[in-house]
Each structure stands twice: as C-alpha cells, then as structure tokens.
C-alpha atoms as a PDB file:
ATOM      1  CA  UNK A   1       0.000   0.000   0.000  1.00  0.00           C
ATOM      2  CA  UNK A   2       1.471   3.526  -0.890  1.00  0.00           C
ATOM      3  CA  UNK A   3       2.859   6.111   1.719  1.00  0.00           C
ATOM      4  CA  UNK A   4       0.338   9.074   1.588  1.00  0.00           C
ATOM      5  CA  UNK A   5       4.040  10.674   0.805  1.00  0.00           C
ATOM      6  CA  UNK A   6       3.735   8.397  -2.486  1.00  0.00           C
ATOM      7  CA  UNK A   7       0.400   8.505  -3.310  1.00  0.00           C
ATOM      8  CA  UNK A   8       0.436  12.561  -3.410  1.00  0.00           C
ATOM      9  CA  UNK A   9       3.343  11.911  -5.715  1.00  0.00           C
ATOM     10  CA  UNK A  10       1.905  10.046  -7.805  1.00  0.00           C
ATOM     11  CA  UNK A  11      -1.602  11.214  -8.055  1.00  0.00           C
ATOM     12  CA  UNK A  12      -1.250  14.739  -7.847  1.00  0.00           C
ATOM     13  CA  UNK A  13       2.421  16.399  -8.383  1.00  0.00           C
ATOM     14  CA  UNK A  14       2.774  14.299 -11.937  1.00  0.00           C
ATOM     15  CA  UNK A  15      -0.125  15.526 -13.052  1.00  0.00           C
ATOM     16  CA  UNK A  16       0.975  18.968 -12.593  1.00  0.00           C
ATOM     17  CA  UNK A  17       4.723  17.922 -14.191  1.00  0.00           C
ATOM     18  CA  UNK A  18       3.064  16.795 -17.510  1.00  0.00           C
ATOM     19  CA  UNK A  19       0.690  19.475 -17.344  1.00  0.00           C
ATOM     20  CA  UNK A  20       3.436  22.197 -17.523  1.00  0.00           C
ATOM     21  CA  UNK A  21       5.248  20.339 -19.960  1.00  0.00           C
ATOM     22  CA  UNK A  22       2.370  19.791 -21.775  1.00  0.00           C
ATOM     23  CA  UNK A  23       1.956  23.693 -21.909  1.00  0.00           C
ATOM     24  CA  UNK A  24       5.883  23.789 -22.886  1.00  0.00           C
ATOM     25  CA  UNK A  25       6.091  26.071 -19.995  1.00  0.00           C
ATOM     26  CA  UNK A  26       9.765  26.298 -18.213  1.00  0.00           C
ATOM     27  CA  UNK A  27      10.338  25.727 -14.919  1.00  0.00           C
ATOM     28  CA  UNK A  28      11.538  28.979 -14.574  1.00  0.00           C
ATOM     29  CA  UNK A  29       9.102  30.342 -16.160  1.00  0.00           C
ATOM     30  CA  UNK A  30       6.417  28.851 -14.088  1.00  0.00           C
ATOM     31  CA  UNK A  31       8.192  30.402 -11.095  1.00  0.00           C
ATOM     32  CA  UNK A  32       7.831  33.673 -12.439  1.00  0.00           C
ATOM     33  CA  UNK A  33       4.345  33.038 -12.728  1.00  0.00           C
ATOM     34  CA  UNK A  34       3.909  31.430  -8.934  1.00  0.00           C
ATOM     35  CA  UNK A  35       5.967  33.991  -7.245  1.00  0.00           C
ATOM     36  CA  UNK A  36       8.749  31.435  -6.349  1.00  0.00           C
ATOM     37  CA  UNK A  37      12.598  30.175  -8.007  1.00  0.00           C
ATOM     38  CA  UNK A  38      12.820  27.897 -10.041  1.00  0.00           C
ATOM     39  CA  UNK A  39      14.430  26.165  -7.145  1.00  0.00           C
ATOM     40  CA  UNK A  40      11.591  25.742  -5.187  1.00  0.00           C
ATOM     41  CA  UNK A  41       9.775  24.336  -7.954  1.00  0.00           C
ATOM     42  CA  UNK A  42      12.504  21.694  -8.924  1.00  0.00           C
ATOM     43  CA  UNK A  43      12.015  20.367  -5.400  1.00  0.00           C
ATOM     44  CA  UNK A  44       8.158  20.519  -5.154  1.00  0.00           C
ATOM     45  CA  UNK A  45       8.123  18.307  -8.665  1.00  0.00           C
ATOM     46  CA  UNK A  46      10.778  16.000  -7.885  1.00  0.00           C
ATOM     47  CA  UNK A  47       9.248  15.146  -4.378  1.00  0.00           C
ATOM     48  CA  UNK A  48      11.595  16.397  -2.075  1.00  0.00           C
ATOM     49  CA  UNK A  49       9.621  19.576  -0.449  1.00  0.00           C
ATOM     50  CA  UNK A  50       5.747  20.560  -0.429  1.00  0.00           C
ATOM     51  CA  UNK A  51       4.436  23.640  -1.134  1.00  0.00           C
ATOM     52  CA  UNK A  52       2.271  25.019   1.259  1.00  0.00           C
ATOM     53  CA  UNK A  53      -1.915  25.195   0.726  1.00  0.00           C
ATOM     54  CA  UNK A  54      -1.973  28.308  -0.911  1.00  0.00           C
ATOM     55  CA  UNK A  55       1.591  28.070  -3.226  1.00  0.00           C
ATOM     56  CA  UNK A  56       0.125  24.369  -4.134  1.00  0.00           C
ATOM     57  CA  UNK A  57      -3.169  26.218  -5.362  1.00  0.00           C
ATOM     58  CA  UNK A  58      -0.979  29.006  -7.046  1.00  0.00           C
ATOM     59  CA  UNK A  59       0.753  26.263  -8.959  1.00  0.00           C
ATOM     60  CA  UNK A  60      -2.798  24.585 -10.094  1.00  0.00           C
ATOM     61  CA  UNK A  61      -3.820  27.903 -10.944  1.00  0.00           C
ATOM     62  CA  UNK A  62      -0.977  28.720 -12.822  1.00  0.00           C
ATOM     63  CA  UNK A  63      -1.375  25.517 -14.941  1.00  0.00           C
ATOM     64  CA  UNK A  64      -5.157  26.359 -15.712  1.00  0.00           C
ATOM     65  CA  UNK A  65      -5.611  23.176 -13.011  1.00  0.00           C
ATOM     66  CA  UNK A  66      -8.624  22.833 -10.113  1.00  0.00           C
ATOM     67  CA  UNK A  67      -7.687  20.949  -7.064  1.00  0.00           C
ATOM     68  CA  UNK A  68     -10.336  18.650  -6.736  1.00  0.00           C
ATOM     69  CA  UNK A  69     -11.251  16.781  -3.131  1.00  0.00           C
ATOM     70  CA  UNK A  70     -12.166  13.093  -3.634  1.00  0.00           C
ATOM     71  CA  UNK A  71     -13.464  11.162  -0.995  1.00  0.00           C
ATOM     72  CA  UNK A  72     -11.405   7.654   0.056  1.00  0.00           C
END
C-alpha cells in the first residue's frame, strides 16, 4: 500500500509535471508566474519539499488546473 508521501506523488504532483510540460512552460518560467525560483519548484516536482496550501493552489492555478477533493 502507498505512503500518503507516495500517493500525493503520484496522483497529484505528476499531473501537474506533464501538465506544464504539456503547456511547454519552463520551470523557470512557471516560477515567475507562482511567485517562487525555479528552485523551489525543482524540489516541489521532484518530491523532495511541499508547497504550502496556498503556493500548491498558485501552482494549479498557474497551470489552468482545479484541485479537486475526492473522498477515500
């Protein structure tokens, strides 16, 4: 069974990888956009730091993403 560490991985921080990339958006560039270095994003996509609530719904935002609750 995944870690909840895994399963947001997985489930919710690809999603936002191949959605910038989809959008051929930088990493830097998404920064920009956030209000953050491209630093910050490099560790939030690879796993290794989280953003907080409101820099996690920046992010969505800035990908044309919702967050969206599901129960279970």
């Amino acid at each position: 069974m995944p870690t909840s560490n895994e399963k947001y991985y997985n489930e919710l921080i690809l999603q936002f990888v191949a959605r910038r990339q989809k959008l051929k958006i930088s990493q830097c560039e998404l920064g920009e956009i956030i209000g953050v270095t491209d630093y910050h994003l490099s560790k939030w996509e690879g796993g290794h730091r989280r953003p907080t609530g409101f820099l996690l719904w920046c992010w969505a935002e800035s990908l044309g993403a919702r967050l969206v609750l599901k129960d279970g």
